[in-house]
Protein backbone atom coordinates (compact mmCIF):
# COMPACT_ATOMS: atom_id res chain seq x y z
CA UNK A 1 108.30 75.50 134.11
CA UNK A 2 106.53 76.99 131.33
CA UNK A 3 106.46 80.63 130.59
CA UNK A 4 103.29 80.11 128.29
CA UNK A 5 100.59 80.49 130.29
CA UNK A 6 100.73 84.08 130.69
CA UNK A 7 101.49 83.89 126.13
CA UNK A 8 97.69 84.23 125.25
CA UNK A 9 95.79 82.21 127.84
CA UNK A 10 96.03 78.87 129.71
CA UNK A 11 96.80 75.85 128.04
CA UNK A 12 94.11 73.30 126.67
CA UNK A 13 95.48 69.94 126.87
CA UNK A 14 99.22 70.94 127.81
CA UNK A 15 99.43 73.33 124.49
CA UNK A 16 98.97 76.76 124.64
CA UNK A 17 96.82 79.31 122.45
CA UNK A 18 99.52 80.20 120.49
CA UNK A 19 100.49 76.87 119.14
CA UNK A 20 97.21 74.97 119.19
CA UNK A 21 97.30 73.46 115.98
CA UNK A 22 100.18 74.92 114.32
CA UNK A 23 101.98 71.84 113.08
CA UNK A 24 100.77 70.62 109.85
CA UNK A 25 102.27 67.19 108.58
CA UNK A 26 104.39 67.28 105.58
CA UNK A 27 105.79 63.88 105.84
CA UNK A 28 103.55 62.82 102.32
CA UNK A 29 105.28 65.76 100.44
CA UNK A 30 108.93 65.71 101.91
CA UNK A 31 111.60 66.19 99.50
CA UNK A 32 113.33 62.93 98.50
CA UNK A 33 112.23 59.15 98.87
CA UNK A 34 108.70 58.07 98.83
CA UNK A 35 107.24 57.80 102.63
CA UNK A 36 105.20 54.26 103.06
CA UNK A 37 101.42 55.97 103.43
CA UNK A 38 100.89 53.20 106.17
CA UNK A 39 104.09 54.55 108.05
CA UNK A 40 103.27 58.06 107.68
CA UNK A 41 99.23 57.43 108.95
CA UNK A 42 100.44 55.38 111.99
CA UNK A 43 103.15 58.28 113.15
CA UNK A 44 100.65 61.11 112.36
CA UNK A 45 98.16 59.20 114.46
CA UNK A 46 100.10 58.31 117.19
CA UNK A 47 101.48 62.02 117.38
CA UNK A 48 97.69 63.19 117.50
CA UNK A 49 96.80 60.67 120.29
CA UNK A 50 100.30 61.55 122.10
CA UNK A 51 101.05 64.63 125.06
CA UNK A 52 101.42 67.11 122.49
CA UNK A 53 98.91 66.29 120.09
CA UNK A 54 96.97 69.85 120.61
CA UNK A 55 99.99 70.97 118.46
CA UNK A 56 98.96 69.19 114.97
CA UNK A 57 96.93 70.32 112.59
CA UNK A 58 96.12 68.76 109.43
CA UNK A 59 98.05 65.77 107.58
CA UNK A 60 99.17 67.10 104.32
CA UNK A 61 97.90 64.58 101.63
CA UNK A 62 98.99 64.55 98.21
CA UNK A 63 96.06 64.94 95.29
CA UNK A 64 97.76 61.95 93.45
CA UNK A 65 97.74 59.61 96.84
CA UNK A 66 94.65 60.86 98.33
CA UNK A 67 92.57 57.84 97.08
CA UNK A 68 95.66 55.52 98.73
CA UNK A 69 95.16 57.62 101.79
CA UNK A 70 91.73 56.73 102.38
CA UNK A 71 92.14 53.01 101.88
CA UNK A 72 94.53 53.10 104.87
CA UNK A 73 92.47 55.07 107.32
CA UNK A 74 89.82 52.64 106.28
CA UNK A 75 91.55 50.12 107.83
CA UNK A 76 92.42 52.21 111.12
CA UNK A 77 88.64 53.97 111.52
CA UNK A 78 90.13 56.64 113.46
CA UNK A 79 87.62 57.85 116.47
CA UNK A 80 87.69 61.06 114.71
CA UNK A 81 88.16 62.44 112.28
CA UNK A 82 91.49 63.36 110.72
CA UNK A 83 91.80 66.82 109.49
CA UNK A 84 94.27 67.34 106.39
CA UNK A 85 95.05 69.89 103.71
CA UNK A 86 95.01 68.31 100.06
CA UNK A 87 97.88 69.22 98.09
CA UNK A 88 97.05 69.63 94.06
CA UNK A 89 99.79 67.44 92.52
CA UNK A 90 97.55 67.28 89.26
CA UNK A 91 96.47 70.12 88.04
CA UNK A 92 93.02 72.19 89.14
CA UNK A 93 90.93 70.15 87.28
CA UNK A 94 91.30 67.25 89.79
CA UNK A 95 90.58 69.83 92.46
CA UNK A 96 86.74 68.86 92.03
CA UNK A 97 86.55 64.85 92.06
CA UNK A 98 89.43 65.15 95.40
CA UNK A 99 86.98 67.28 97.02
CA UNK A 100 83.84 64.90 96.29
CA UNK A 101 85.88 61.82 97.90
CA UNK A 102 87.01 63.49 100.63
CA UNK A 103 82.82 64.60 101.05
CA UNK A 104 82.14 61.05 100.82
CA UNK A 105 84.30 60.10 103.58
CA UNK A 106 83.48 62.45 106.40
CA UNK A 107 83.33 60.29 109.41
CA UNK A 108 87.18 59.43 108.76
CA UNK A 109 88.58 62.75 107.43
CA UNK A 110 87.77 66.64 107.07
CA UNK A 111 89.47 69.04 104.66
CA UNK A 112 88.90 72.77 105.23
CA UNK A 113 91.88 74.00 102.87
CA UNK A 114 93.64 72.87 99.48
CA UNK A 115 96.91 74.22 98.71
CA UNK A 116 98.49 74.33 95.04
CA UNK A 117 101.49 75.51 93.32
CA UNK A 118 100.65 78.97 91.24
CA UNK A 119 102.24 78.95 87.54
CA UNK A 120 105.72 81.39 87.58
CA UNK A 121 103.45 84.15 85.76
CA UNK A 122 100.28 84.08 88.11
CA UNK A 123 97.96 86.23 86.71
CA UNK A 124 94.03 86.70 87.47
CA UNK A 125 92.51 84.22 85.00
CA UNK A 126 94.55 81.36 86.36
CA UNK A 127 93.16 82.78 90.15
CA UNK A 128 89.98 82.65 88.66
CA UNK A 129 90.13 79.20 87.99
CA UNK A 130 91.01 78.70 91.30
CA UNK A 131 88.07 80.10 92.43
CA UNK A 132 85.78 78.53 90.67
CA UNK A 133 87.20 74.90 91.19
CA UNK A 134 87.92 75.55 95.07
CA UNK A 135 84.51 75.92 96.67
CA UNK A 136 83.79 79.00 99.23
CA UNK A 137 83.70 77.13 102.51
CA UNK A 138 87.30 75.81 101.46
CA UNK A 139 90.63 78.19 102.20
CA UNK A 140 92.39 77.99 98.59
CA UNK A 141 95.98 78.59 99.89
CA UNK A 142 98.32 79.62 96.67
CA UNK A 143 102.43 79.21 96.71
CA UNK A 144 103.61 81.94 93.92
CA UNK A 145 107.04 80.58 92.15
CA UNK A 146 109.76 81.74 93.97
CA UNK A 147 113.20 82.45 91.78
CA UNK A 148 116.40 81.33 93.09
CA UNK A 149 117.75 84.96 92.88
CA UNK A 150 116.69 86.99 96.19
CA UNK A 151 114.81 90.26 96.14
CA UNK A 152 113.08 89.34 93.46
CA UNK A 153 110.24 92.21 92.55
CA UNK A 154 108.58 89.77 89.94
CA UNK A 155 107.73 87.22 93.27
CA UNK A 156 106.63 90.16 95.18
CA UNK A 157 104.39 90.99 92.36
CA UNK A 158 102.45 87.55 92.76
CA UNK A 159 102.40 87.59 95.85
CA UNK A 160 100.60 90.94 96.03
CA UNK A 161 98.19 88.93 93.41
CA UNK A 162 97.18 86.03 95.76
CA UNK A 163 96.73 88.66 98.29
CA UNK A 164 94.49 90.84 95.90
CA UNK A 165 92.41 87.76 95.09
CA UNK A 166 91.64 86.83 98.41
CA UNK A 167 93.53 83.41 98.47
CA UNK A 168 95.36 82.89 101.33
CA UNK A 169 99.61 83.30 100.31
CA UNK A 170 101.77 79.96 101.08
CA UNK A 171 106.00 80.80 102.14
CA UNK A 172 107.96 78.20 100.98
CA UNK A 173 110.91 77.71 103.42
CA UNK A 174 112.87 75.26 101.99
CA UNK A 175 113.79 72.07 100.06
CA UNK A 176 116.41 70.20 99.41
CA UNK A 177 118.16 72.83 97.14
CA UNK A 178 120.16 75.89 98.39
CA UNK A 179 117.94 78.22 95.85
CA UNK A 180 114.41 77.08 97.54
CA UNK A 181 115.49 78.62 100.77
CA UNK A 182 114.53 82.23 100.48
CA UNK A 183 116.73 84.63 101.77
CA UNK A 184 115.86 87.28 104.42
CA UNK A 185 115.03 89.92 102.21
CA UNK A 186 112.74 87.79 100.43
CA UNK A 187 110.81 86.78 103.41
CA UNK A 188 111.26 90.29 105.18
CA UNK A 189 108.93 91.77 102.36
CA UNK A 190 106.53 88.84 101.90
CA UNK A 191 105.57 88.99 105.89
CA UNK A 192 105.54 92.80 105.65
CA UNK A 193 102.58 92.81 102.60
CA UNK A 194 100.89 89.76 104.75
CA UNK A 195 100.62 92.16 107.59
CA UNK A 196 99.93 95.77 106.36
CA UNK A 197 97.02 94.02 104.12
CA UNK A 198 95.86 91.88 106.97
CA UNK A 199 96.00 88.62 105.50
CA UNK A 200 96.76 85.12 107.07
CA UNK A 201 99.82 83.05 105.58
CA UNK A 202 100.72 79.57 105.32
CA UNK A 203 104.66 78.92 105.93
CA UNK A 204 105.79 75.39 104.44
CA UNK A 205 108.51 72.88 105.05
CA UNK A 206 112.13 74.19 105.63
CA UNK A 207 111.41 75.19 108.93
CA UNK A 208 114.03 72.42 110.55
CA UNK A 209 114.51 74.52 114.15
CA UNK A 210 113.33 77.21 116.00
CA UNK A 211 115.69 79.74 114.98
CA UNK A 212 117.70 80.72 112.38
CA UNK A 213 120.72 78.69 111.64
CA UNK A 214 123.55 76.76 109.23
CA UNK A 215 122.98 73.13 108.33
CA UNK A 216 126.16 71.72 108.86
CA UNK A 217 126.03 68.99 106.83
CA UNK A 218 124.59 70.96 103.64
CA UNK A 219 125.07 74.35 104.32
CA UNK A 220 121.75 75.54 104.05
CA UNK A 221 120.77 78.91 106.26
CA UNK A 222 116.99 77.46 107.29
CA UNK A 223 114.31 79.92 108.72
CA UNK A 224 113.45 79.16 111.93
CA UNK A 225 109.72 79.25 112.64
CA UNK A 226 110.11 81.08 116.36
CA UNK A 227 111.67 83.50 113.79
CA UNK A 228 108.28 83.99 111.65
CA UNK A 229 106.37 83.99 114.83
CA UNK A 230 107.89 86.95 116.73
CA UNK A 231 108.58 88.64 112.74
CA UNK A 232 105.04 88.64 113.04
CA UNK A 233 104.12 89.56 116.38
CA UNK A 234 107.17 92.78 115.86
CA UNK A 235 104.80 93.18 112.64
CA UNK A 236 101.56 93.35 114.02
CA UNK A 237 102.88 96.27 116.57
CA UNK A 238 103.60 98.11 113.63
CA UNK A 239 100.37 98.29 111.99
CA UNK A 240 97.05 99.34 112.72
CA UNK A 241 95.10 96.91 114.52
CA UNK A 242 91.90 97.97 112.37
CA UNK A 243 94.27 95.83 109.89
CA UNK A 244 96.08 93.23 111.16
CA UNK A 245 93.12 92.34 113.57
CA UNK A 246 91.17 91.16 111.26
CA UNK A 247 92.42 89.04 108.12
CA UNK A 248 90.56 87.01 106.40
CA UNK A 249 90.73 83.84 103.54
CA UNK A 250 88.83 84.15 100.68
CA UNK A 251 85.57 85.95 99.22
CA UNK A 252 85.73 89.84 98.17
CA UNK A 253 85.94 93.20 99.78
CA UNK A 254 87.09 96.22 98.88
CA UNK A 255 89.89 97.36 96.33
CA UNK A 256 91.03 95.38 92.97
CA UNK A 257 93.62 93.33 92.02
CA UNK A 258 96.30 93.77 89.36
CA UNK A 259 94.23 92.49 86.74
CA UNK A 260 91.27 94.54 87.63
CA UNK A 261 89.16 91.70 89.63
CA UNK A 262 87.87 92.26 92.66
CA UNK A 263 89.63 91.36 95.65
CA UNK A 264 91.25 92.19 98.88
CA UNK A 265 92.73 95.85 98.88
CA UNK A 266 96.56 95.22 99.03
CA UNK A 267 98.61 97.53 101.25
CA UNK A 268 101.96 98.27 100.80
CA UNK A 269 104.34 97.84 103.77
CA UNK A 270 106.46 100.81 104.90
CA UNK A 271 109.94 100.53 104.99
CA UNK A 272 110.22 101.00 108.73
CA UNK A 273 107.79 97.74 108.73
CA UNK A 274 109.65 95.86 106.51
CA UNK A 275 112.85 96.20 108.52
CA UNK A 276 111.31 95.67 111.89
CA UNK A 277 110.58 92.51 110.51
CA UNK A 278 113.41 91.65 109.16
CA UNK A 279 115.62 92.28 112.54
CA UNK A 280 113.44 89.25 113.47
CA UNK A 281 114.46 87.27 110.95
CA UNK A 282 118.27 87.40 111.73
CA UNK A 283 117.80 86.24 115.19
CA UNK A 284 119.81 83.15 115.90
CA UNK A 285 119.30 83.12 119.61
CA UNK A 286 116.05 80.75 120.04
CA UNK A 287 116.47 81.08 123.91
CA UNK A 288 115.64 85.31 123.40
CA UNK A 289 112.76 84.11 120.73
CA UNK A 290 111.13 82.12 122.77
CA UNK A 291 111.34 84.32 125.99
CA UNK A 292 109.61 87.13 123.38
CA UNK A 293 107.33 84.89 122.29
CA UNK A 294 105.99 83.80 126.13
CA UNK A 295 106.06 87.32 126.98
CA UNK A 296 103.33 87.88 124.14
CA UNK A 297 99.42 89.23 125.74
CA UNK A 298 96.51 87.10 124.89
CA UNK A 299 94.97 89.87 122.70
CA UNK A 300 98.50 89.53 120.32
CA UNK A 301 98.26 85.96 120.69
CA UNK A 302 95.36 85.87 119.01
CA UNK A 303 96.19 88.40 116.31
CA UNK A 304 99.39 86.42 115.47
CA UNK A 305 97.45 82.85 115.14
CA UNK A 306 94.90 84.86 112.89
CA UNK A 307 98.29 85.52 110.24
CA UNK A 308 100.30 82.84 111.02
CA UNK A 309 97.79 79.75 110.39
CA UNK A 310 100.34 77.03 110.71
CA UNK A 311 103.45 76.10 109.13
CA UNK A 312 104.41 72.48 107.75
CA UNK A 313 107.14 69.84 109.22
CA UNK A 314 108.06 67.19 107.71
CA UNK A 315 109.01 65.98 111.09
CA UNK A 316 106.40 67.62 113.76
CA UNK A 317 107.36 65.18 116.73
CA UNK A 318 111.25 66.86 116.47
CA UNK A 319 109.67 70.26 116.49
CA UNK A 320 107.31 69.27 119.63
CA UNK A 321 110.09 68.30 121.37
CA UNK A 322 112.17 71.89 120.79
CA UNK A 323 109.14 73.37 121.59
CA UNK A 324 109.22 71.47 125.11
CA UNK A 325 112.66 72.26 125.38
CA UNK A 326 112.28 75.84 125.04
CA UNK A 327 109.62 75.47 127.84
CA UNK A 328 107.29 76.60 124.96
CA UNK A 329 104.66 73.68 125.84
């Protein structure tokens, strides 16, 4: 039986607070052969139709194939409509025309957030541009260039950027290189500035299992995403809840930027914080993470979900079913 109940509420539709939503699709931007956009529609909709369908959230959709992607869900007229996340594949200038089909087509698809790539030397005129081509009501979610090397201060640096300019900061987790899996340190100090400046985070594909483990057939050491969630919920009980209670995408409060712009005041984590989280991180034992996680209150429920906004599978049926397993859902 599942533990969840009593892990920030009672369950709406089988899937509980804490992971309503939480899957987003990233079978359209997997690493290696191109997916068939009919196949990938037809298995995203039959997930969202399926027992665990409470746990999707949007369909990640290229910039370069989002004019493909409409044709097919023409043809399928979904009964509702299908939220996804556009992915700029084309540069910001294309941000604006993507945006105005997607408008168009509102009975078949909704798009509250656009995620891009940042340039390696992110700076505050390119995040104004970003602004001004990503429209308020829209979360502009920004992935700074990671290096291969880890503990790199220059990543940290844009990171605290994004943060400062009120975009909201996207982890990549993997690939299908050893050097786009970042290492614990890395990741340790990115989820650290996240919570001491009470932002929310996007995590993206990489996440392969619930905890932390060896590919055996590449050798790869993957994140595991029950690994983010109780790095956060360990980081959230380190903080002030005036901070981490409340974050926020987008628009300006107090405190500037590197570059002098307005923006979000950026906090910098203690070192206590930093290695509280990154204890979490080790964890290989997905049996204790999960048991954690249930144990979690509704009020840190909630204040986890507000930080950790989803995280991206390239296969979200396989993570459904580890979730069940764990007697997560």
């Amino acid at each position: 039986m599942s533990t969840v109940p009593q892990a920030g509420g009672a369950p709406v539709d089988g899937v509980p607070p804490l992971l309503a939503r939480i899957l987003d699709d990233a079978a359209l931007v997997s690493p290696g052969p191109r997916p068939e956009m009919s196949d990938v529609l037809e298995a995203h909709l039959d997930a969202r139709d399926g027992d665990r369908g409470g746990l999707l959230g949007s369909l990640v959709v290229p910039v370069s194939r989002l004019q493909e992607f409409v044709a097919e869900l023409v043809k399928r007229r979904p009964a509702v409509p299908v939220p996804i996340t556009l992915s700029v594949d084309t540069g910001l200038g294309g941000v604006p025309k993507a945006l105005s089909l997607t408008t168009s087509r509102a009975a078949l698809l909704t798009t509250a957030v656009v995620e891009m790539p940042a340039p390696h030397d992110v700076d505050s005129v390119w995040l104004e541009r970003v602004t001004e081509f990503v429209p308020d009501d829209v979360v502009a979610v920004v992935e700074p260039r990671r290096p291969d090397a880890d503990g790199s201060d220059d990543w940290i640096a844009g990171v605290r950027r994004v943060v400062g300019h009120g975009c909201r900061p996207k982890l990549r987790c993997g690939g299908d290189r050893a050097g786009v899996f970042p290492g614990v340190t890395d990741v340790s100090r990115f989820l650290a500035l996240v919570a001491a400046s009470g932002r929310s985070f996007t995590a993206s594909i990489g996440l392969q299992g619930a905890a932390r483990h060896v590919d055996p057939d590449t050798g790869f050491d993957h994140h595991g995403w029950l690994n983010l969630m109780v790095a956060v919920s360990r980081a959230l009980g380190s903080v002030p809840e005036a901070t981490a209670g409340g974050p926020h995408d987008g628009g300006a409060t107090t405190g500037d930027d590197e570059g002098g712009t307005p923006g979000i005041a950026v906090v910098d984590p203690s070192p206590e914080l930093v290695e509280a989280v990154r204890d979490a991180l080790d964890a290989t034992d997905a049996d204790a993470l999960a048991a954690e996680v249930s144990g979690v209150d509704e009020p840190t429920a909630t204040r986890v979900r507000a930080h950790l906004s989803s995280f991206g599978s390239t296969a979200p049926a396989d993570q459904g079913a580890e979730m069940a397993r764990l007697g997560l859902v």
